[in-house]
C-alpha atoms as a PDB file:
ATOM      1  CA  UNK A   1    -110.514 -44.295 -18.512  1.00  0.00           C
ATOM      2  CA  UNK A   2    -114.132 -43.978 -19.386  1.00  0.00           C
ATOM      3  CA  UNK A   3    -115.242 -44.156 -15.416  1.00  0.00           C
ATOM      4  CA  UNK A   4    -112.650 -41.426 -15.173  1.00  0.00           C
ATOM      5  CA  UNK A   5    -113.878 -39.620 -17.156  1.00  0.00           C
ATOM      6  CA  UNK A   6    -117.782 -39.932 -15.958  1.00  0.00           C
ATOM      7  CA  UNK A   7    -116.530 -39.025 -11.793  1.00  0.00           C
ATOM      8  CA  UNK A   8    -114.386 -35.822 -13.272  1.00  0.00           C
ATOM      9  CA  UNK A   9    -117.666 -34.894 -14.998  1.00  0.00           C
ATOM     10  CA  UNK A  10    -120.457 -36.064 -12.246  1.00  0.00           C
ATOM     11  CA  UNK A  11    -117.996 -33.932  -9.654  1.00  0.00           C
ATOM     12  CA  UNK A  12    -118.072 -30.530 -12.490  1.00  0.00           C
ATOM     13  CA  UNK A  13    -121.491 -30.760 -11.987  1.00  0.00           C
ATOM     14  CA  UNK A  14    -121.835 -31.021  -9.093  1.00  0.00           C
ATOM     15  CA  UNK A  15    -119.222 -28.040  -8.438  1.00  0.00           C
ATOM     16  CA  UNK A  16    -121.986 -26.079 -11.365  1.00  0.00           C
ATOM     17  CA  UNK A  17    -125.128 -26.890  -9.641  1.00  0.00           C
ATOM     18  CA  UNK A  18    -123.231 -25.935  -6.005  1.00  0.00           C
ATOM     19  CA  UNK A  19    -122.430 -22.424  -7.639  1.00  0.00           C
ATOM     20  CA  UNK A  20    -126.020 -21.391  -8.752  1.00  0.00           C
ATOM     21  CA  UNK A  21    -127.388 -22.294  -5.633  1.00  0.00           C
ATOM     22  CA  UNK A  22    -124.969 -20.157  -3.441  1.00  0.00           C
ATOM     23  CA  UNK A  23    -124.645 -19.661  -0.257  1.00  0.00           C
ATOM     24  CA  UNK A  24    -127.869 -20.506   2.122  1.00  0.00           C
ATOM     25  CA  UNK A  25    -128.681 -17.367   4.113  1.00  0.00           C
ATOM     26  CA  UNK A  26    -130.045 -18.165   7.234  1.00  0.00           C
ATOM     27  CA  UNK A  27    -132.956 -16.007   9.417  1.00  0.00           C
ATOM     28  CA  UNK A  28    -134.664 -15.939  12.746  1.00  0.00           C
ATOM     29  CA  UNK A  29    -138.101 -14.400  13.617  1.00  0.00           C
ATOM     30  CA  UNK A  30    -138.435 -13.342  17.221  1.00  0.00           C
ATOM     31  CA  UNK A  31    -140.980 -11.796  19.385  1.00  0.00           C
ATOM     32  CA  UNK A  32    -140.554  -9.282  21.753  1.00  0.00           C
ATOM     33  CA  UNK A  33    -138.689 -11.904  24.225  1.00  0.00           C
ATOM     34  CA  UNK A  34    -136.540 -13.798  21.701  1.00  0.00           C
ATOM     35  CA  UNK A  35    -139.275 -16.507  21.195  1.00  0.00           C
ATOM     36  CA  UNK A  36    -139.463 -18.119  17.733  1.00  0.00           C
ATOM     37  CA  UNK A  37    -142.702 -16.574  15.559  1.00  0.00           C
ATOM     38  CA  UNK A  38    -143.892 -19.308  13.469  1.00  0.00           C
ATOM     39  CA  UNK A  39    -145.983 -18.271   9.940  1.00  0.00           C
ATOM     40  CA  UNK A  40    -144.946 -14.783   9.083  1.00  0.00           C
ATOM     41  CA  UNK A  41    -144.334 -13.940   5.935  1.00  0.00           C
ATOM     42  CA  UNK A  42    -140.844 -12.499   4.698  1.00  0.00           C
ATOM     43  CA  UNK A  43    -140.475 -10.557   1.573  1.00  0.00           C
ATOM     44  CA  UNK A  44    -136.966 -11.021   0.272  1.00  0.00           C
ATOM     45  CA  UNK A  45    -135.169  -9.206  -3.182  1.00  0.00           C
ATOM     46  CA  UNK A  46    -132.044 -10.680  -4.351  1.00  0.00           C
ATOM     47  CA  UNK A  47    -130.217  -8.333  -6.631  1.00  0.00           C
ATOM     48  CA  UNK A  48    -127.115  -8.300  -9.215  1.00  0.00           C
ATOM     49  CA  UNK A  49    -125.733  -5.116  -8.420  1.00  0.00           C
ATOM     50  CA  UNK A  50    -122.938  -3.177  -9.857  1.00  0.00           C
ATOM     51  CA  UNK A  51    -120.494  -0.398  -8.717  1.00  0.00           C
ATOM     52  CA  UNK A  52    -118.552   1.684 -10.408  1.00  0.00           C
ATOM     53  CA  UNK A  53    -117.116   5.272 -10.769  1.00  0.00           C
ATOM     54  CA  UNK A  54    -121.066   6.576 -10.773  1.00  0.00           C
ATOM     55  CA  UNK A  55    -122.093   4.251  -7.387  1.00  0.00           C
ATOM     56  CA  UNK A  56    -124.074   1.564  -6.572  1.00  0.00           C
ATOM     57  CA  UNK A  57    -126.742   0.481  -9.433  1.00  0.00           C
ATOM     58  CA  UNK A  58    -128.958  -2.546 -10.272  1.00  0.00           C
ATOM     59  CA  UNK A  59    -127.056  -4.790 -12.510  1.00  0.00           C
ATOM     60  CA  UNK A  60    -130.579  -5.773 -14.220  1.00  0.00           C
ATOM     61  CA  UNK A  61    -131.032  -9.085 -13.400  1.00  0.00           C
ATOM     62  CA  UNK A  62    -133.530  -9.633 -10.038  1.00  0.00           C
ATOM     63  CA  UNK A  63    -135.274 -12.609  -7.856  1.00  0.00           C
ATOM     64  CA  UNK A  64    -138.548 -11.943  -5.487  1.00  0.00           C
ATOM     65  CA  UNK A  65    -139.322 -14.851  -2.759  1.00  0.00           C
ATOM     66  CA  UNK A  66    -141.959 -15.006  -0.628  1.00  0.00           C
ATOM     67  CA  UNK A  67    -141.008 -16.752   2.410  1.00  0.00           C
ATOM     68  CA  UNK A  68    -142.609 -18.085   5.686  1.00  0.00           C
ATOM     69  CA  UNK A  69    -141.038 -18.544   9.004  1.00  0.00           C
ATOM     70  CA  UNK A  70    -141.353 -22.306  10.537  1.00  0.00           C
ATOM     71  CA  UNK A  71    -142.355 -23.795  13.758  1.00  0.00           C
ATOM     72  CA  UNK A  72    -139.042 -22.408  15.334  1.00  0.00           C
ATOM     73  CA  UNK A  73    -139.515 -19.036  13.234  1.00  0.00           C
ATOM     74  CA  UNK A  74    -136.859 -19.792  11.166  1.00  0.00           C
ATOM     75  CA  UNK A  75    -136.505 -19.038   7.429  1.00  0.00           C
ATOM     76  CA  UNK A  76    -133.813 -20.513   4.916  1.00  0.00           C
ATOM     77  CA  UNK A  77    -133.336 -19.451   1.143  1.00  0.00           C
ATOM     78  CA  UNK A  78    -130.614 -19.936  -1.439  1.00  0.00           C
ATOM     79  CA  UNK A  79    -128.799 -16.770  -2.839  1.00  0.00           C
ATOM     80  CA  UNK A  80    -127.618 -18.093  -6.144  1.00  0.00           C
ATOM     81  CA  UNK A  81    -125.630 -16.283  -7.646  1.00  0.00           C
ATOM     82  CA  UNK A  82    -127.048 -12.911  -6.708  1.00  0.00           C
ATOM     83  CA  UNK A  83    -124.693 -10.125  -5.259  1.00  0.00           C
ATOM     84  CA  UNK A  84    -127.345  -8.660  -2.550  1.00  0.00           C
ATOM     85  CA  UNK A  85    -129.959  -9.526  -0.501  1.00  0.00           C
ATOM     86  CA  UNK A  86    -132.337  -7.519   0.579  1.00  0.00           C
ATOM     87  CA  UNK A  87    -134.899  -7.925   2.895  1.00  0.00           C
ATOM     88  CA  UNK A  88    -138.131  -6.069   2.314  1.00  0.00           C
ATOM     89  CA  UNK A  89    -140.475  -6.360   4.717  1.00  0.00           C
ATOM     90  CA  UNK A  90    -142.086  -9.004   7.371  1.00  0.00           C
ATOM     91  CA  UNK A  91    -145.948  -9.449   7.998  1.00  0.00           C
ATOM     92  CA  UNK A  92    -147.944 -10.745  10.596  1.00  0.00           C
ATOM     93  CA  UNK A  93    -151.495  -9.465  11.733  1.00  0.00           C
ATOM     94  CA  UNK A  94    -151.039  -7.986  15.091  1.00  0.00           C
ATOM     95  CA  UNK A  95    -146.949  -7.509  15.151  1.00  0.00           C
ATOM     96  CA  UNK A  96    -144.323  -5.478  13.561  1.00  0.00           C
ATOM     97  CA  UNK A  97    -140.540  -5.632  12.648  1.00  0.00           C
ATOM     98  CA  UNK A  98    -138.580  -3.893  14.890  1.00  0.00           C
ATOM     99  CA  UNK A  99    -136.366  -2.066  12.368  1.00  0.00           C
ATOM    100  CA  UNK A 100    -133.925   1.252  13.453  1.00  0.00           C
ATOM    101  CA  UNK A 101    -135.006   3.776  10.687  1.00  0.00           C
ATOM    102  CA  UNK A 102    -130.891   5.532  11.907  1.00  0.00           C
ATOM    103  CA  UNK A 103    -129.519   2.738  10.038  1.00  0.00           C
ATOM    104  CA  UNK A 104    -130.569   4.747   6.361  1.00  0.00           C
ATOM    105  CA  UNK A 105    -129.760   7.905   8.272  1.00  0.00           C
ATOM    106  CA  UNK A 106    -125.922   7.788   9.868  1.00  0.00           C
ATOM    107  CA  UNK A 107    -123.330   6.131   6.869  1.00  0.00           C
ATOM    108  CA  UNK A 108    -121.120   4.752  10.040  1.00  0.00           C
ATOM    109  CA  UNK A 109    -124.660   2.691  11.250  1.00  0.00           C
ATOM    110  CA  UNK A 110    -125.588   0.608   8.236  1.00  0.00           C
ATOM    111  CA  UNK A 111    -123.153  -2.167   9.032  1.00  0.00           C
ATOM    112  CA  UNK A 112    -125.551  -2.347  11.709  1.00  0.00           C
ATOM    113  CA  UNK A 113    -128.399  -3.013  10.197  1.00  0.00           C
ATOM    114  CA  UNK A 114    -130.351  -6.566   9.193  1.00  0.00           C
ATOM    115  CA  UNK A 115    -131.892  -5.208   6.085  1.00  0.00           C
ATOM    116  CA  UNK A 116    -129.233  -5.182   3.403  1.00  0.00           C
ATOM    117  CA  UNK A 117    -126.660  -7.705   2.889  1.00  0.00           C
ATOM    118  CA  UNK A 118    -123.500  -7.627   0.280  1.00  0.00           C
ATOM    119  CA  UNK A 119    -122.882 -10.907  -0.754  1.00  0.00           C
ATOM    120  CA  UNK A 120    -119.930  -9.895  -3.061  1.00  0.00           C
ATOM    121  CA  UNK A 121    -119.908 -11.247  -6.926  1.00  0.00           C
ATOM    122  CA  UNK A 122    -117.970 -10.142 -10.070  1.00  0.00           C
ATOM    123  CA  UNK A 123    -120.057  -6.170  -9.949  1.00  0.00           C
ATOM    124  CA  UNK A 124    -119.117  -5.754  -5.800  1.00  0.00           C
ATOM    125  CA  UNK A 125    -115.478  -4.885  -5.834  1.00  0.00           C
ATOM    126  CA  UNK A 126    -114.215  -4.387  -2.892  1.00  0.00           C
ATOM    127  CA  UNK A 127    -115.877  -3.857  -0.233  1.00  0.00           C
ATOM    128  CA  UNK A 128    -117.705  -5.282   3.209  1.00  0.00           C
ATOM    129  CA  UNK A 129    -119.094  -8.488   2.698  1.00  0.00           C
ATOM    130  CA  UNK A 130    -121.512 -10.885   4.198  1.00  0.00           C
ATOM    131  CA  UNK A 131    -120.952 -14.624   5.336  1.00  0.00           C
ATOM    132  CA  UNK A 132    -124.305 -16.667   6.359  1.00  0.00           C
ATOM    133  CA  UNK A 133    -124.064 -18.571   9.423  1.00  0.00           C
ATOM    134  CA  UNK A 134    -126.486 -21.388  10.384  1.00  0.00           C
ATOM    135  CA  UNK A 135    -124.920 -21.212  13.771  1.00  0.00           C
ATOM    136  CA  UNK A 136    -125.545 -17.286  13.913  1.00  0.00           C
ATOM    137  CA  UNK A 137    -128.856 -16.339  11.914  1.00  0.00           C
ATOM    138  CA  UNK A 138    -130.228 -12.782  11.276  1.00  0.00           C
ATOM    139  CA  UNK A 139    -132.394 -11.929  14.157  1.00  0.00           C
ATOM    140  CA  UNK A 140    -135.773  -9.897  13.022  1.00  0.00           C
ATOM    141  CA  UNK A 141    -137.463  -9.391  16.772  1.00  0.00           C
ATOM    142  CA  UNK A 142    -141.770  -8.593  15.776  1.00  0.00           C
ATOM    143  CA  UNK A 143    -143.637  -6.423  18.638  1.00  0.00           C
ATOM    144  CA  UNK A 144    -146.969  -6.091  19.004  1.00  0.00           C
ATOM    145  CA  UNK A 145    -149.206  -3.739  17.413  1.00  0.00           C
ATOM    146  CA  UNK A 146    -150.784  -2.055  20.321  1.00  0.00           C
ATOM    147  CA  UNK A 147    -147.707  -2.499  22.757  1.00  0.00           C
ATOM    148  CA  UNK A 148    -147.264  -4.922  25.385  1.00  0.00           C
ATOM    149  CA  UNK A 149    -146.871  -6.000  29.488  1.00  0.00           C
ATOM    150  CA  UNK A 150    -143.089  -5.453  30.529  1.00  0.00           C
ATOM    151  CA  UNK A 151    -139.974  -4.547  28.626  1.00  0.00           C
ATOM    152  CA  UNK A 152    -139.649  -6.428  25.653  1.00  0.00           C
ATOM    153  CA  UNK A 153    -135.437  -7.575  25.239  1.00  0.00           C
ATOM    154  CA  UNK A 154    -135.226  -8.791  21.673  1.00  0.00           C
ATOM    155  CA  UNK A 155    -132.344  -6.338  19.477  1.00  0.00           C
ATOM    156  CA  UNK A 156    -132.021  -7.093  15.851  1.00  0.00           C
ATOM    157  CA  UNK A 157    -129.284  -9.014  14.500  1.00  0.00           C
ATOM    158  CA  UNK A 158    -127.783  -8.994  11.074  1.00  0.00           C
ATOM    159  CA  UNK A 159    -125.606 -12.622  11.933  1.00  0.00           C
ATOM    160  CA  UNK A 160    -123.419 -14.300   9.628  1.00  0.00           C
ATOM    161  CA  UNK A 161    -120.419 -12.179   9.426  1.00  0.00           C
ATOM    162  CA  UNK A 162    -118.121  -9.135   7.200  1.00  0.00           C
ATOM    163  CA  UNK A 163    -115.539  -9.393   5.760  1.00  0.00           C
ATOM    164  CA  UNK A 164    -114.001  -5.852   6.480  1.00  0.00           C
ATOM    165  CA  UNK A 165    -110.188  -4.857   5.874  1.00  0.00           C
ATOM    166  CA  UNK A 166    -109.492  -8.785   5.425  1.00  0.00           C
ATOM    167  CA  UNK A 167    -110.359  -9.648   8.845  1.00  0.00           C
ATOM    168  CA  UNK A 168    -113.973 -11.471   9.418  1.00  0.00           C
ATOM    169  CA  UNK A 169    -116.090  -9.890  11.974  1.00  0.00           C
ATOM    170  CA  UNK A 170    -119.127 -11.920  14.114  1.00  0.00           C
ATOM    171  CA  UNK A 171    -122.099  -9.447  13.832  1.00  0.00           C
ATOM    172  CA  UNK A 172    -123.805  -9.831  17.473  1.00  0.00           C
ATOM    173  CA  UNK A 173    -127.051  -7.752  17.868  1.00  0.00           C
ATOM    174  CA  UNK A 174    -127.149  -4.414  18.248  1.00  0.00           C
ATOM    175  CA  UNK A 175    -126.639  -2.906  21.762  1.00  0.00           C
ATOM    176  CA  UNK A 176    -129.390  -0.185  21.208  1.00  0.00           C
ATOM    177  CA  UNK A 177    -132.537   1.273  18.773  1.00  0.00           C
ATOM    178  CA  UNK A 178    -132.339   4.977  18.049  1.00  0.00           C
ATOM    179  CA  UNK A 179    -135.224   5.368  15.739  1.00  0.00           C
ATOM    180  CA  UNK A 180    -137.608   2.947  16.780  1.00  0.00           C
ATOM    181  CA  UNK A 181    -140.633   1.537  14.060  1.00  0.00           C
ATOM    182  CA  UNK A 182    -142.364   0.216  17.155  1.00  0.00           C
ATOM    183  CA  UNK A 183    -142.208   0.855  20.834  1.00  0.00           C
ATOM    184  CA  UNK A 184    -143.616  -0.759  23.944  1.00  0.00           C
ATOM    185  CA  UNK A 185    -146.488   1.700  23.395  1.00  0.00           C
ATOM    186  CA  UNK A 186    -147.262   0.316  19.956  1.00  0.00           C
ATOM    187  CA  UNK A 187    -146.144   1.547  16.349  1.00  0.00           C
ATOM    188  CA  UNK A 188    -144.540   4.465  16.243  1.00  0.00           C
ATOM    189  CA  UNK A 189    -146.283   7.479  13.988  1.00  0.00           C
ATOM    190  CA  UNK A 190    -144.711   9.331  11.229  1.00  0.00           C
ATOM    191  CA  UNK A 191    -144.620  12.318  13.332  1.00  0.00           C
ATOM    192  CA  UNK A 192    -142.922  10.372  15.890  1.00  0.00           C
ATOM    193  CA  UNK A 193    -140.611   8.738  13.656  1.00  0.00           C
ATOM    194  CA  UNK A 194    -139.240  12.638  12.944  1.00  0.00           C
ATOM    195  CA  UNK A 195    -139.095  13.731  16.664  1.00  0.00           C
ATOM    196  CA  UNK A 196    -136.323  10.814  16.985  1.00  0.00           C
ATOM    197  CA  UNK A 197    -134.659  12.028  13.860  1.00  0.00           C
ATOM    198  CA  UNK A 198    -134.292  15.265  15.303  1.00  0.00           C
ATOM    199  CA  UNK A 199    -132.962  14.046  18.687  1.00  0.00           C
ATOM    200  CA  UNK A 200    -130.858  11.467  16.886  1.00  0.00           C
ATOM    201  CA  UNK A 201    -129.029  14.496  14.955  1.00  0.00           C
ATOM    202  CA  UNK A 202    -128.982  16.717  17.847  1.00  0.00           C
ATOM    203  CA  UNK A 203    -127.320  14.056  19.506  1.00  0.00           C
ATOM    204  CA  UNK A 204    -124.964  13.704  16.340  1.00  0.00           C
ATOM    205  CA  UNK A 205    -124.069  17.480  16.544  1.00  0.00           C
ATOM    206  CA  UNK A 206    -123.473  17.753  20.246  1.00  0.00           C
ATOM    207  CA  UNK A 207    -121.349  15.097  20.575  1.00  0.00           C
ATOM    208  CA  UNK A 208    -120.113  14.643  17.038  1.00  0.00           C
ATOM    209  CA  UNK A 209    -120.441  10.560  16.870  1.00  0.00           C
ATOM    210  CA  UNK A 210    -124.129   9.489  18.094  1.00  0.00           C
ATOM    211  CA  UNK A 211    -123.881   6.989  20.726  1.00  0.00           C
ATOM    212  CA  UNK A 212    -124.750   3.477  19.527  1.00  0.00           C
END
């Protein structure tokens, strides 16, 4: 009876440490060719969040990591029990994250992007949610600074997959950038930044749904 009683409680623990790590999300840093960037730093923000009748708000509770890609330029952290992961930024001296600023832009393009990540949690509701996969990690491609030789074919990824509607969709990387943070001529200027905005909406109005 006692030994019984010592595996029910070893396994409750186990089942309690299991749920405060949560799920392992699982990343990728790429260059410009899909080559593994070892050493660059990756800001992550894991959030409790809460929605209700007035939207999406910080549930008040919050976890910074500081991260580095390995050898492979892979990354690894535990969630916990956060609802949202978000990643902040990436660093390295001469490269920079290819992001697609028309992801904050067009409502219908943020499942899209490899920034944000709903994790679900007692605050979520319903909703899309997102499934790490070691076998299908978030892709963050890096081009250089000052541009490069050739035509770089690395496309973020946000991996894993959502849960949308009850059915779980594999997120494959995107099939194209609209508003580019860096170009094969380098890193794109503010000013440059808004000349795609404006094509990207004239787009939007002339054909109603913007290519993707």
């Amino acid at each position: 009876m006692k030994f019984c009683l010592v595996v029910c409680a070893l396994l409750l623990f186990a089942s309690i440490a299991c749920d405060e790590l949560g799920p392992t999300f699982y990343g990728r840093v790429v260059d410009e060719h899909g080559v593994g960037l070892p050493g660059v730093e990756i800001l992550v923000t894991l959030d409790e969040v809460s929605i209700g009748p007035g939207g999406r708000r910080p549930g008040g509770n919050r976890k910074d990591l500081r991260l580095y890609s390995d050898e492979a330029g892979d990354f690894t952290f535990q969630c916990g029990r956060f609802d949202s992961v978000t990643i902040l930024g990436l660093n390295s001296e001469d490269r920079t994250w290819l992001r697609d600023y028309a992801w904050g832009l067009d409502d219908r393009k943020r499942h899209l992007n490899n920034e944000s990540f709903d994790l679900g949690g007692p605050g979520m509701g319903a909703g899309r949610l997102y499934t790490p996969d070691q076998n299908n990690p978030a892709v963050f491609p890096m081009y250089p600074n000052d541009g490069f030789a050739g035509r770089g074919t690395a496309l973020p990824s946000r991996g894993g997959s959502d849960l949308v509607d009850g059915r779980s969709l594999r997120n494959k990387p995107v099939e194209k950038i609209h508003v580019p943070s860096v170009t094969r001529c380098g890193i794109q200027s503010e000013e440059q930044i808004v000349a795609d905005w404006k094509k990207y909406y004239k787009q939007k109005r002339e054909e109603g749904t913007p290519k993707r």
